[in-house]
N, C-alpha and C. Protein backbone atom coordinates (compact mmCIF):
# COMPACT_ATOMS: atom_id res chain seq x y z
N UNK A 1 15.28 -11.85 30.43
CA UNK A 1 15.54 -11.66 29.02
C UNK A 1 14.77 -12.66 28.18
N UNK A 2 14.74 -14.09 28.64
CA UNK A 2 14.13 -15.12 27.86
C UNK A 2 12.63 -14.29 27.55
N UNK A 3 11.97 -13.58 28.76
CA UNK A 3 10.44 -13.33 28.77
C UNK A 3 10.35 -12.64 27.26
N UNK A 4 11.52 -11.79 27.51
CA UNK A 4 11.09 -10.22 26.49
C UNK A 4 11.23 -11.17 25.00
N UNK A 5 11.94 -12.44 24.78
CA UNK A 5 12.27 -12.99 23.83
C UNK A 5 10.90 -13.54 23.27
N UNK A 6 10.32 -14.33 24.21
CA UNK A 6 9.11 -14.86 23.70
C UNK A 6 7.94 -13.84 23.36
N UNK A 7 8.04 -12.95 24.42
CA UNK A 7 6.72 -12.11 24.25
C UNK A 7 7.55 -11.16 22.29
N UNK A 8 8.71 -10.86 22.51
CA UNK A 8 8.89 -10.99 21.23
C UNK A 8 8.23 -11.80 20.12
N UNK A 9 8.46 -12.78 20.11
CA UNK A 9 8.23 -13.70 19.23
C UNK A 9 6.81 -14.37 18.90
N UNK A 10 5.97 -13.93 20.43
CA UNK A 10 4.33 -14.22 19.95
C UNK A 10 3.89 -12.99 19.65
N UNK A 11 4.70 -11.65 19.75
CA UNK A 11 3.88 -10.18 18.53
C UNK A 11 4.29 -10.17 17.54
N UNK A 12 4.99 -11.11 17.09
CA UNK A 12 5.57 -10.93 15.46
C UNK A 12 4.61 -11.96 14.93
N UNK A 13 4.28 -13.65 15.63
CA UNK A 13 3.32 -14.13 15.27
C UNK A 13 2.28 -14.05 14.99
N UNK A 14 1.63 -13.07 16.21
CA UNK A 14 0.35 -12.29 15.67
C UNK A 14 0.28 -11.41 14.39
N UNK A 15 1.40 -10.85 14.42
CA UNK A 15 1.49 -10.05 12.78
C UNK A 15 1.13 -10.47 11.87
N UNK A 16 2.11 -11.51 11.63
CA UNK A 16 2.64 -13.04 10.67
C UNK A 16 0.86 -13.48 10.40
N UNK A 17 0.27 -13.53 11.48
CA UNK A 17 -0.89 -14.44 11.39
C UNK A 17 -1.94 -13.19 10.75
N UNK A 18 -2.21 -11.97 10.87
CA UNK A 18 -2.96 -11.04 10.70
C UNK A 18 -2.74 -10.13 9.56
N UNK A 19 -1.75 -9.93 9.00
CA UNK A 19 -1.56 -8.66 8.15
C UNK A 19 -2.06 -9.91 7.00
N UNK A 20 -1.61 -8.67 5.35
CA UNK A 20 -1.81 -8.82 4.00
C UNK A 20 -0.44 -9.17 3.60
N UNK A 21 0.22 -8.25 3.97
CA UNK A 21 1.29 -7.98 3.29
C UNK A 21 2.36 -7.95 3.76
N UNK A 22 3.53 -8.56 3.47
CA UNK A 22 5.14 -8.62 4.87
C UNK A 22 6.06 -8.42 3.39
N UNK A 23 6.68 -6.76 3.87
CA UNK A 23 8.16 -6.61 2.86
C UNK A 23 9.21 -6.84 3.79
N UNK A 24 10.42 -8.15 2.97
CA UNK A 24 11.33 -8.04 3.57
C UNK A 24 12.60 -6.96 3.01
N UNK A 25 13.12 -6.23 3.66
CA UNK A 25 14.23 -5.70 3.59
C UNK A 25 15.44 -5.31 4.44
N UNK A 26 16.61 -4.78 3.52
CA UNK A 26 17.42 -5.11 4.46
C UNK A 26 17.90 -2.89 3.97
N UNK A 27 18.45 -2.65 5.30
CA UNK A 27 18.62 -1.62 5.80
C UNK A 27 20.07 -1.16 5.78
N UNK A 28 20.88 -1.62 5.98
CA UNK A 28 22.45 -1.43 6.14
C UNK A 28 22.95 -0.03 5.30
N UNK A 29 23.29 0.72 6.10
CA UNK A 29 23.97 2.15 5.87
C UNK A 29 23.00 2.88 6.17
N UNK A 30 21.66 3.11 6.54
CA UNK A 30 20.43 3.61 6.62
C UNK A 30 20.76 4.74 7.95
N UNK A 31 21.05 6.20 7.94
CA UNK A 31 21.17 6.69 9.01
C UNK A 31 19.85 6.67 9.64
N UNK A 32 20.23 6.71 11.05
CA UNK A 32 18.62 7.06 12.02
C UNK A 32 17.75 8.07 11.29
N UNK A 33 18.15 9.50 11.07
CA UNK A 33 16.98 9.49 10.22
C UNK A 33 16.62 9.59 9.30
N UNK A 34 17.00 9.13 8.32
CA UNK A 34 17.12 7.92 7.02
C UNK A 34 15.85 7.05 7.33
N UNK A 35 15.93 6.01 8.49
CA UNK A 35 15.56 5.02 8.88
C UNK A 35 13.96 5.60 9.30
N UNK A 36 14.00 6.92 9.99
CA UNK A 36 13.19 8.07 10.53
C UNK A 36 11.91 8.14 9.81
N UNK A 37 12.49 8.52 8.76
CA UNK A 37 11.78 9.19 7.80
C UNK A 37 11.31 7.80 6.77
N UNK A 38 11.68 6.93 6.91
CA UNK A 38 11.37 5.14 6.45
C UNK A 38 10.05 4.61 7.15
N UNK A 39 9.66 5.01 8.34
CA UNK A 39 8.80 4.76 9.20
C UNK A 39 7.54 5.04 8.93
N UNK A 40 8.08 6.47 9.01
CA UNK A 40 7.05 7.92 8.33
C UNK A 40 6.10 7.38 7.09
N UNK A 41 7.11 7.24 6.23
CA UNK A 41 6.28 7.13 4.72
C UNK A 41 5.35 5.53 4.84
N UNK A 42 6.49 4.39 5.73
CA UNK A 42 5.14 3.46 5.68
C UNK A 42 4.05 3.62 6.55
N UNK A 43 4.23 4.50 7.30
CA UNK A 43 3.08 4.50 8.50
C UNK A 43 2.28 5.29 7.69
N UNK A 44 2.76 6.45 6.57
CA UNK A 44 1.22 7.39 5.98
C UNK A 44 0.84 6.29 5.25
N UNK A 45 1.65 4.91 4.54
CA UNK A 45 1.18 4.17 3.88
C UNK A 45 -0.34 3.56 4.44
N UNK A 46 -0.07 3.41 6.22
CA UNK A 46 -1.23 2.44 6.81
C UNK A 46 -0.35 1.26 7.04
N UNK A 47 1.29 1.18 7.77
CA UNK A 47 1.42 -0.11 7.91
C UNK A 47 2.45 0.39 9.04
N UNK A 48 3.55 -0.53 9.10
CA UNK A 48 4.44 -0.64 10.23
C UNK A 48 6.21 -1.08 9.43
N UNK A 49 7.09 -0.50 10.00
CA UNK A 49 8.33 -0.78 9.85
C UNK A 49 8.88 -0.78 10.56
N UNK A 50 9.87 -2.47 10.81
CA UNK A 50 10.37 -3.03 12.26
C UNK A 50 11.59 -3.45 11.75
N UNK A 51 12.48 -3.06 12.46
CA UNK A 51 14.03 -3.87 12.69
C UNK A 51 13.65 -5.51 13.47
N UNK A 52 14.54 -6.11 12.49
CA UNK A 52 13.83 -7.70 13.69
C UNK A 52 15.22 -8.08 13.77
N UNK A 53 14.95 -9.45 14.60
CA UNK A 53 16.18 -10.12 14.75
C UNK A 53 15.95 -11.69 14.02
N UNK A 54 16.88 -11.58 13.39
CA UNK A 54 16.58 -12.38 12.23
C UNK A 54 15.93 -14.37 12.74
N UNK A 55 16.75 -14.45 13.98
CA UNK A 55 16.73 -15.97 15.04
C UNK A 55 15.18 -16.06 15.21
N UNK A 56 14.95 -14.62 15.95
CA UNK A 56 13.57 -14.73 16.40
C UNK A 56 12.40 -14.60 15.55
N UNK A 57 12.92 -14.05 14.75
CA UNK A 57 11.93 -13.32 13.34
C UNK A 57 11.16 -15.09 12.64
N UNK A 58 12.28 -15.98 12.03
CA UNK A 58 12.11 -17.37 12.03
C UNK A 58 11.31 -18.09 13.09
N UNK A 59 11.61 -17.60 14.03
CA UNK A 59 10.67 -18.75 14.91
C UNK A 59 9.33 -18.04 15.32
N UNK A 60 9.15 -17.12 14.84
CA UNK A 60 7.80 -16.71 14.58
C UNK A 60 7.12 -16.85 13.53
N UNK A 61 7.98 -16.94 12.58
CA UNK A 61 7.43 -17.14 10.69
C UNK A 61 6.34 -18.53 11.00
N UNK A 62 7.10 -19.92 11.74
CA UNK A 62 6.74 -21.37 11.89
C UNK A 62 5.09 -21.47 12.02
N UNK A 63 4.63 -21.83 11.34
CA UNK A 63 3.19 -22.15 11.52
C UNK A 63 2.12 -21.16 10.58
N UNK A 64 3.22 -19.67 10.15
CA UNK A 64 1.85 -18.84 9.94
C UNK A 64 2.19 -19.22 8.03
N UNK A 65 1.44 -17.92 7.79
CA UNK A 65 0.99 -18.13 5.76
C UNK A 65 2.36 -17.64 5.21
N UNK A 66 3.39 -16.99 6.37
CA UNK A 66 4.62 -16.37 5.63
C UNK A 66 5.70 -17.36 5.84
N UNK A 67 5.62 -18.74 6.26
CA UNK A 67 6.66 -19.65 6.62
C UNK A 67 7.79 -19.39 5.39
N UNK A 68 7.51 -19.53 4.06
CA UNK A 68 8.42 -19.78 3.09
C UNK A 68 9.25 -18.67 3.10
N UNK A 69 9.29 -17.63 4.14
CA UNK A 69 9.94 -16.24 3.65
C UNK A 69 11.16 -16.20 4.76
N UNK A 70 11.18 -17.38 5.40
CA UNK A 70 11.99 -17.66 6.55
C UNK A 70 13.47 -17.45 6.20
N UNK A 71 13.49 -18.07 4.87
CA UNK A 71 15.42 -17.65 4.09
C UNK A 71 16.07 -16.47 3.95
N UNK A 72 14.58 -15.55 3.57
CA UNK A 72 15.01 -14.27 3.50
C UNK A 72 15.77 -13.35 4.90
N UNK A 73 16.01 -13.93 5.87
CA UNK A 73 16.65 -13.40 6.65
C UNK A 73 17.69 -13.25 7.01
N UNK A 74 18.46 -12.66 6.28
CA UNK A 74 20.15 -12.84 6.56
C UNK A 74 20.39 -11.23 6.35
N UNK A 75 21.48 -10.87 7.66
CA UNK A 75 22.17 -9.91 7.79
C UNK A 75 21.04 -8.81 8.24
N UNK A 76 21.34 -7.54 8.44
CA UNK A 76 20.25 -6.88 9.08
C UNK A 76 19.24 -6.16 7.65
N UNK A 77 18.15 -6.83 8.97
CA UNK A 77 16.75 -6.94 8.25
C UNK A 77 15.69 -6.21 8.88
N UNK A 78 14.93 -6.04 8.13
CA UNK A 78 13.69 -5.21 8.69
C UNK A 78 12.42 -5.90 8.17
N UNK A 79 11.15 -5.86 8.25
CA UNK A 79 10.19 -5.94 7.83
C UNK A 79 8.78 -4.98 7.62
N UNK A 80 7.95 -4.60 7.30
CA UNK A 80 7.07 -3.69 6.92
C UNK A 80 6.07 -4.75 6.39
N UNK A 81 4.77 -4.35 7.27
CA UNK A 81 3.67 -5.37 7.04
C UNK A 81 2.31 -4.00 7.03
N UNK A 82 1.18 -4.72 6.62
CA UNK A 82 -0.27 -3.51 6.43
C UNK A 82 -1.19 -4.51 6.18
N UNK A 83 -2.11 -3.94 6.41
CA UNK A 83 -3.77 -4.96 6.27
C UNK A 83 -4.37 -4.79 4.57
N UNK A 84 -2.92 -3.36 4.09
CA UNK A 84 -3.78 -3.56 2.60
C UNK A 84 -2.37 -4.17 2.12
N UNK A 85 -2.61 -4.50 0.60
CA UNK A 85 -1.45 -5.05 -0.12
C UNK A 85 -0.48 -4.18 -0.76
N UNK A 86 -0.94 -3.15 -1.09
CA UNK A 86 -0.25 -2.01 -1.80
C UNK A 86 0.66 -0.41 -1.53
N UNK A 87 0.01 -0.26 -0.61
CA UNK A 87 0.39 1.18 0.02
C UNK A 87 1.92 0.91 0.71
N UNK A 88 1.98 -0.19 1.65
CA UNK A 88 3.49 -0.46 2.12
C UNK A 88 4.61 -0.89 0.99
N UNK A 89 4.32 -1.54 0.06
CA UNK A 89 5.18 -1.62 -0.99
C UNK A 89 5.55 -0.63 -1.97
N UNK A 90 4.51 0.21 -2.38
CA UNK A 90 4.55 1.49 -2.77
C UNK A 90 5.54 2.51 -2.58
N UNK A 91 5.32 2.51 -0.97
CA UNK A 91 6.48 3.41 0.22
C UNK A 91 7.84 2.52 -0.10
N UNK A 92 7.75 1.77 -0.11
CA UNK A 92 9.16 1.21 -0.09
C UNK A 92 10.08 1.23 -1.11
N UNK A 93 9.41 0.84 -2.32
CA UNK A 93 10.06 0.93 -3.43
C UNK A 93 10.25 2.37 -4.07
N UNK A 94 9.09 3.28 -3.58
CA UNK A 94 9.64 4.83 -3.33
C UNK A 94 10.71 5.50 -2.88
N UNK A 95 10.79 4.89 -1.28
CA UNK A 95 12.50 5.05 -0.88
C UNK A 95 13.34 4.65 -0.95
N UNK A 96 13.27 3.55 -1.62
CA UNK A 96 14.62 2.41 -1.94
C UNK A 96 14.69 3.41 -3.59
N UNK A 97 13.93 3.88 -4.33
CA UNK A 97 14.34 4.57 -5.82
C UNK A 97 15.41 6.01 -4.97
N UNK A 98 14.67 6.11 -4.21
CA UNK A 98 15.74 7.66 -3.59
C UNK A 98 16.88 7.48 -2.82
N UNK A 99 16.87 6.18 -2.25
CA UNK A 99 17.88 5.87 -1.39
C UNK A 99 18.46 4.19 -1.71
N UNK A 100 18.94 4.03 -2.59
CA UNK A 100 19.94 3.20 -2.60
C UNK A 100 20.51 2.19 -1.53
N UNK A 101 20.39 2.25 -0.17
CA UNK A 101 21.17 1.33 0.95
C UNK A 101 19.99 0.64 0.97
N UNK A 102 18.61 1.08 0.61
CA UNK A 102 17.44 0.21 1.56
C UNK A 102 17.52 -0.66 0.12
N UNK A 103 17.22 -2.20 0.10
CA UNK A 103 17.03 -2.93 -0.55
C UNK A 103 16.13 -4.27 -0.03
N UNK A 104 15.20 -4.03 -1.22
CA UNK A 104 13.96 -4.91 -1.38
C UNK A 104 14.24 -6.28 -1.54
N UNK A 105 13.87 -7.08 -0.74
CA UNK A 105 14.44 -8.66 -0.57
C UNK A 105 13.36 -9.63 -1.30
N UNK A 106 12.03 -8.89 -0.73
CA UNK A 106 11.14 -9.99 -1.24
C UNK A 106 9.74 -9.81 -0.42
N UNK A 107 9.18 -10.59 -0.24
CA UNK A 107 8.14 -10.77 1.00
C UNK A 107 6.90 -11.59 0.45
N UNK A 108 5.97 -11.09 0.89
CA UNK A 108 4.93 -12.16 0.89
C UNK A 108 3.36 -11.56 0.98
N UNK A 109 2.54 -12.25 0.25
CA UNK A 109 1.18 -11.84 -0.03
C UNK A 109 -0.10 -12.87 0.38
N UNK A 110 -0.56 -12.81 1.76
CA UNK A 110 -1.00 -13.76 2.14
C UNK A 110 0.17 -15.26 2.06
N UNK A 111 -0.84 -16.60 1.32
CA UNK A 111 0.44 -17.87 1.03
C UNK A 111 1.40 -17.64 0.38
N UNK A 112 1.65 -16.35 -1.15
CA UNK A 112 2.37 -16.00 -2.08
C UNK A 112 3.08 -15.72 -2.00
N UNK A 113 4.45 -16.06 -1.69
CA UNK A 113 6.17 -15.44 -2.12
C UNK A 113 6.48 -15.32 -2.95
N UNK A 114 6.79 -13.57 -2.40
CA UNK A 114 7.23 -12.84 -3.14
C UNK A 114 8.68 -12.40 -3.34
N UNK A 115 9.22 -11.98 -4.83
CA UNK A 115 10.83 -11.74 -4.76
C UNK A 115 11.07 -10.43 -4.68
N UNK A 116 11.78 -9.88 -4.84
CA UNK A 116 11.90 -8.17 -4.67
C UNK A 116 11.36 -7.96 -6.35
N UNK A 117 11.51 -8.02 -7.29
CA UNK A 117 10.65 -7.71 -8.62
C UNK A 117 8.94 -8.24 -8.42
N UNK A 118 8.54 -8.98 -7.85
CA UNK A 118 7.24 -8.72 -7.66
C UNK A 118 6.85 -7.79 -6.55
N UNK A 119 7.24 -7.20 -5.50
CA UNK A 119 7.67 -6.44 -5.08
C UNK A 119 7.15 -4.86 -5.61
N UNK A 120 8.06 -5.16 -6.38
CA UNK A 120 8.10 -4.05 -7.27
C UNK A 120 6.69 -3.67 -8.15
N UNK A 121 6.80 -5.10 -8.46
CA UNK A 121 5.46 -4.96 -9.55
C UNK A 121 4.00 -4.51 -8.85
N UNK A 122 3.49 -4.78 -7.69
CA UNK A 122 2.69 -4.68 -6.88
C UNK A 122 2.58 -3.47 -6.48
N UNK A 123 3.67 -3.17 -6.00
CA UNK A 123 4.19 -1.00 -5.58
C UNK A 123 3.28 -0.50 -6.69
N UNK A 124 3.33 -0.97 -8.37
CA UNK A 124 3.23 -0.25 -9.23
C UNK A 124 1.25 -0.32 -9.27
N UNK A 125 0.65 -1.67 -8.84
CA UNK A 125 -0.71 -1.14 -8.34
C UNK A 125 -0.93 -0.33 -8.33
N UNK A 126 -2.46 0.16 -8.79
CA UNK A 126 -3.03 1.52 -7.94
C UNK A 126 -3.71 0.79 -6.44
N UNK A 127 -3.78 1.95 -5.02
CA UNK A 127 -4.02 1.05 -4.09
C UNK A 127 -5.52 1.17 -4.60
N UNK A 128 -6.10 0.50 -3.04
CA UNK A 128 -7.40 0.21 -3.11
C UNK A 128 -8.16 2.27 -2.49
N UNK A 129 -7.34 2.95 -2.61
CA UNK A 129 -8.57 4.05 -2.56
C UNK A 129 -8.26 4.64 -3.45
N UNK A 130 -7.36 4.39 -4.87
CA UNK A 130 -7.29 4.81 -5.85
C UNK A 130 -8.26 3.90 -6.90
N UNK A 131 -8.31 2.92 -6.56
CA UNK A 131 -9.42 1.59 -7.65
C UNK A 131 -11.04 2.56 -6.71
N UNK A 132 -11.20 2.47 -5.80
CA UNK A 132 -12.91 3.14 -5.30
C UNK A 132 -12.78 4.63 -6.42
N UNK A 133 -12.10 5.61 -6.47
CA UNK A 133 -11.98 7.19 -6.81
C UNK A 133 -12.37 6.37 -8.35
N UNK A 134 -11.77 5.61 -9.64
CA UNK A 134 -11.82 5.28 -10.17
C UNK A 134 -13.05 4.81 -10.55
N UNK A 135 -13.86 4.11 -9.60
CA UNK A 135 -14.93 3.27 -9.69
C UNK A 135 -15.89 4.39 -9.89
N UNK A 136 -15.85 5.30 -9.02
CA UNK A 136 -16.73 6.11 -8.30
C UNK A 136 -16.88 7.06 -9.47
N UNK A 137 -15.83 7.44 -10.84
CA UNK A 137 -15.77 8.28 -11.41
C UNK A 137 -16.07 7.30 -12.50
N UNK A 138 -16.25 6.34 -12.62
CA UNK A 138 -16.92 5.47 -13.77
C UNK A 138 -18.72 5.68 -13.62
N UNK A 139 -18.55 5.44 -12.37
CA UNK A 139 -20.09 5.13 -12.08
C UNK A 139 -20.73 6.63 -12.10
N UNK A 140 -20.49 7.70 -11.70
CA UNK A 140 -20.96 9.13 -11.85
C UNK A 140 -20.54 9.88 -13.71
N UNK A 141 -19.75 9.16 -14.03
CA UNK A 141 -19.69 9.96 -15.69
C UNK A 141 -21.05 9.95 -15.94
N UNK A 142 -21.61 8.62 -16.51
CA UNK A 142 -22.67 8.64 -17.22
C UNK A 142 -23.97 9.41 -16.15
N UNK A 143 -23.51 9.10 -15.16
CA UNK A 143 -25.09 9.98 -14.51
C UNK A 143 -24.72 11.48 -15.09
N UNK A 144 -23.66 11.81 -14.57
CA UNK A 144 -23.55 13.41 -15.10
C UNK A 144 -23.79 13.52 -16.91
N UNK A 145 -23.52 12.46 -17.61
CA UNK A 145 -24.40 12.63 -18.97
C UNK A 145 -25.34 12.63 -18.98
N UNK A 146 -26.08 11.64 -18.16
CA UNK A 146 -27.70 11.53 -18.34
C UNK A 146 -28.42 12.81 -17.92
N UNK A 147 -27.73 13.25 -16.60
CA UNK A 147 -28.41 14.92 -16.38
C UNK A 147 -28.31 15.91 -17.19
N UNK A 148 -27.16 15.75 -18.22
CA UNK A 148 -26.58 17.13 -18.99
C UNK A 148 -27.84 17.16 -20.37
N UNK A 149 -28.18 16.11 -20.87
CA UNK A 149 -29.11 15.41 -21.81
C UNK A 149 -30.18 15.72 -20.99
N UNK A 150 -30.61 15.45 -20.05
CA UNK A 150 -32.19 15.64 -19.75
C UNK A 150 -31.74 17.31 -19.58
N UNK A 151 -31.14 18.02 -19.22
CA UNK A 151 -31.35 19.53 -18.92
C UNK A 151 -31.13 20.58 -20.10
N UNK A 152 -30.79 19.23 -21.16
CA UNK A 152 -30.63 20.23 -22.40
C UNK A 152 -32.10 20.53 -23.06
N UNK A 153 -32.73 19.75 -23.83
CA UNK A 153 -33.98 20.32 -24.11
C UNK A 153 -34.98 21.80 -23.28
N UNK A 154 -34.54 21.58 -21.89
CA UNK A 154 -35.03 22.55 -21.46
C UNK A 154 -34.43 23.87 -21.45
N UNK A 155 -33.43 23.59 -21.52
CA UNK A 155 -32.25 24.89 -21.40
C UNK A 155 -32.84 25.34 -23.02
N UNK A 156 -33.05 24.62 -24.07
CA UNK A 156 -33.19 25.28 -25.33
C UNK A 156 -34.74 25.83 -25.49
N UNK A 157 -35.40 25.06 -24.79
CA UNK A 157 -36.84 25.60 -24.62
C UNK A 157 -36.77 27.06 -23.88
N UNK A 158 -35.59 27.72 -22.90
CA UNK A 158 -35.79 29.01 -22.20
C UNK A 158 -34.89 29.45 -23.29
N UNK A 159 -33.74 29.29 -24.42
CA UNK A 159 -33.45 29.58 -24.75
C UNK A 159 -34.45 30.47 -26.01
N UNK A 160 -35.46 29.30 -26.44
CA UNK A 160 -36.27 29.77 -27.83
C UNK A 160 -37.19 30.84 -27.00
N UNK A 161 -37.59 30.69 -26.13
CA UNK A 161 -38.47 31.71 -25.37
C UNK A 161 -38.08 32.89 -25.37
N UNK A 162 -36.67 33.07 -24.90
CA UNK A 162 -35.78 34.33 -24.31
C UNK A 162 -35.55 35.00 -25.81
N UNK A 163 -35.41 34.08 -26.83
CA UNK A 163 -35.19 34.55 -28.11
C UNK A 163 -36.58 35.11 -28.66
N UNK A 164 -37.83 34.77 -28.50
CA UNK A 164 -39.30 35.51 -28.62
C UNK A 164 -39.52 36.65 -28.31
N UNK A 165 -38.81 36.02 -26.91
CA UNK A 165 -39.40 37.32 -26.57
C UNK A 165 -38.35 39.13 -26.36
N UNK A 166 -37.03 38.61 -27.06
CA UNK A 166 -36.33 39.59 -27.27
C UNK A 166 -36.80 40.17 -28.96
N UNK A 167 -37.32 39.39 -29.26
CA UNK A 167 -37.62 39.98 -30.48
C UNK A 167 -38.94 40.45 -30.37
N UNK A 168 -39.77 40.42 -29.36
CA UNK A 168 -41.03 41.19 -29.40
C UNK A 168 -40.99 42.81 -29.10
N UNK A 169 -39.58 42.70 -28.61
CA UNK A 169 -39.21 44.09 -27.88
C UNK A 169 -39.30 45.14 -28.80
């Protein structure tokens, strides 16, 4: 049992040490698939949602960028971590608006602790493949003006033509 404890506790470290983003929350009344369908939405997010144990959860926090989030662990808890900052908080504060038992504790952004209202505020981001679609539609407007402008003179040049030569008829 000790093994499964540690090898516990150095994959949560690796997490701790690797992700963007760690939401803490707490779960209580959450049916299985409640909890199911909790998984679901952060995994289309691009992240992960774990039941921890709160003893071990702490002694994995020790050393990494999420140490300060170590308090947040009381009573049953879960966590949800992703390599982007936005998409897992998004999901969360999505199902915590529809479902009431799941509640947003707080978490952490890289060194930055976070409370459940920043949390919140972050969810409200656009993610990062909504800022590229954005970019991408900044940067193509004006080309699609610049083409519509260069193809107009010509379009009026077949236009005055087509008009000649309907009247030669």
């Amino acid at each position: 049992m000790r093994a499964d404890k540690a090898k516990l506790i150095d994959d949560l470290t690796e997490v701790f040490g690797g992700t963007e983003v760690v939401v803490v929350a707490h779960y209580q009344g959450l049916t299985v698939p409640q909890i199911t369908a909790l998984r679901s939405a952060v995994r289309d997010a691009g992240g992960k949602f774990q039941v921890t144990k709160n003893r071990l959860t702490k002694r994995a926090l020790a050393g990494t960028p999420y140490e300060g989030i170590a308090d947040m662990f009381k009573g049953p808890t879960a966590i949800a971590y992703a390599p982007e900052p936005v998409g897992v908080p998004k999901a969360l504060v999505d199902f915590s608006r529809k479902n009431d038992k799941l509640k947003i504790v707080g978490g952490g952004l890289g060194t930055t602790m976070l409370d459940a209202d920043a949390v919140k505020a972050l969810a409200e981001l656009p993610s990062l493949d909504e800022l590229r679609g954005k970019l991408i539609g900044l940067i193509n407007a004006p080309l699609s003006r610049i083409v519509g402008v260069l193809q107009a003179p010509g379009g009026q040049v077949a236009r005055v033509l087509a008009a000649y030569a309907e009247s030669e008829k």
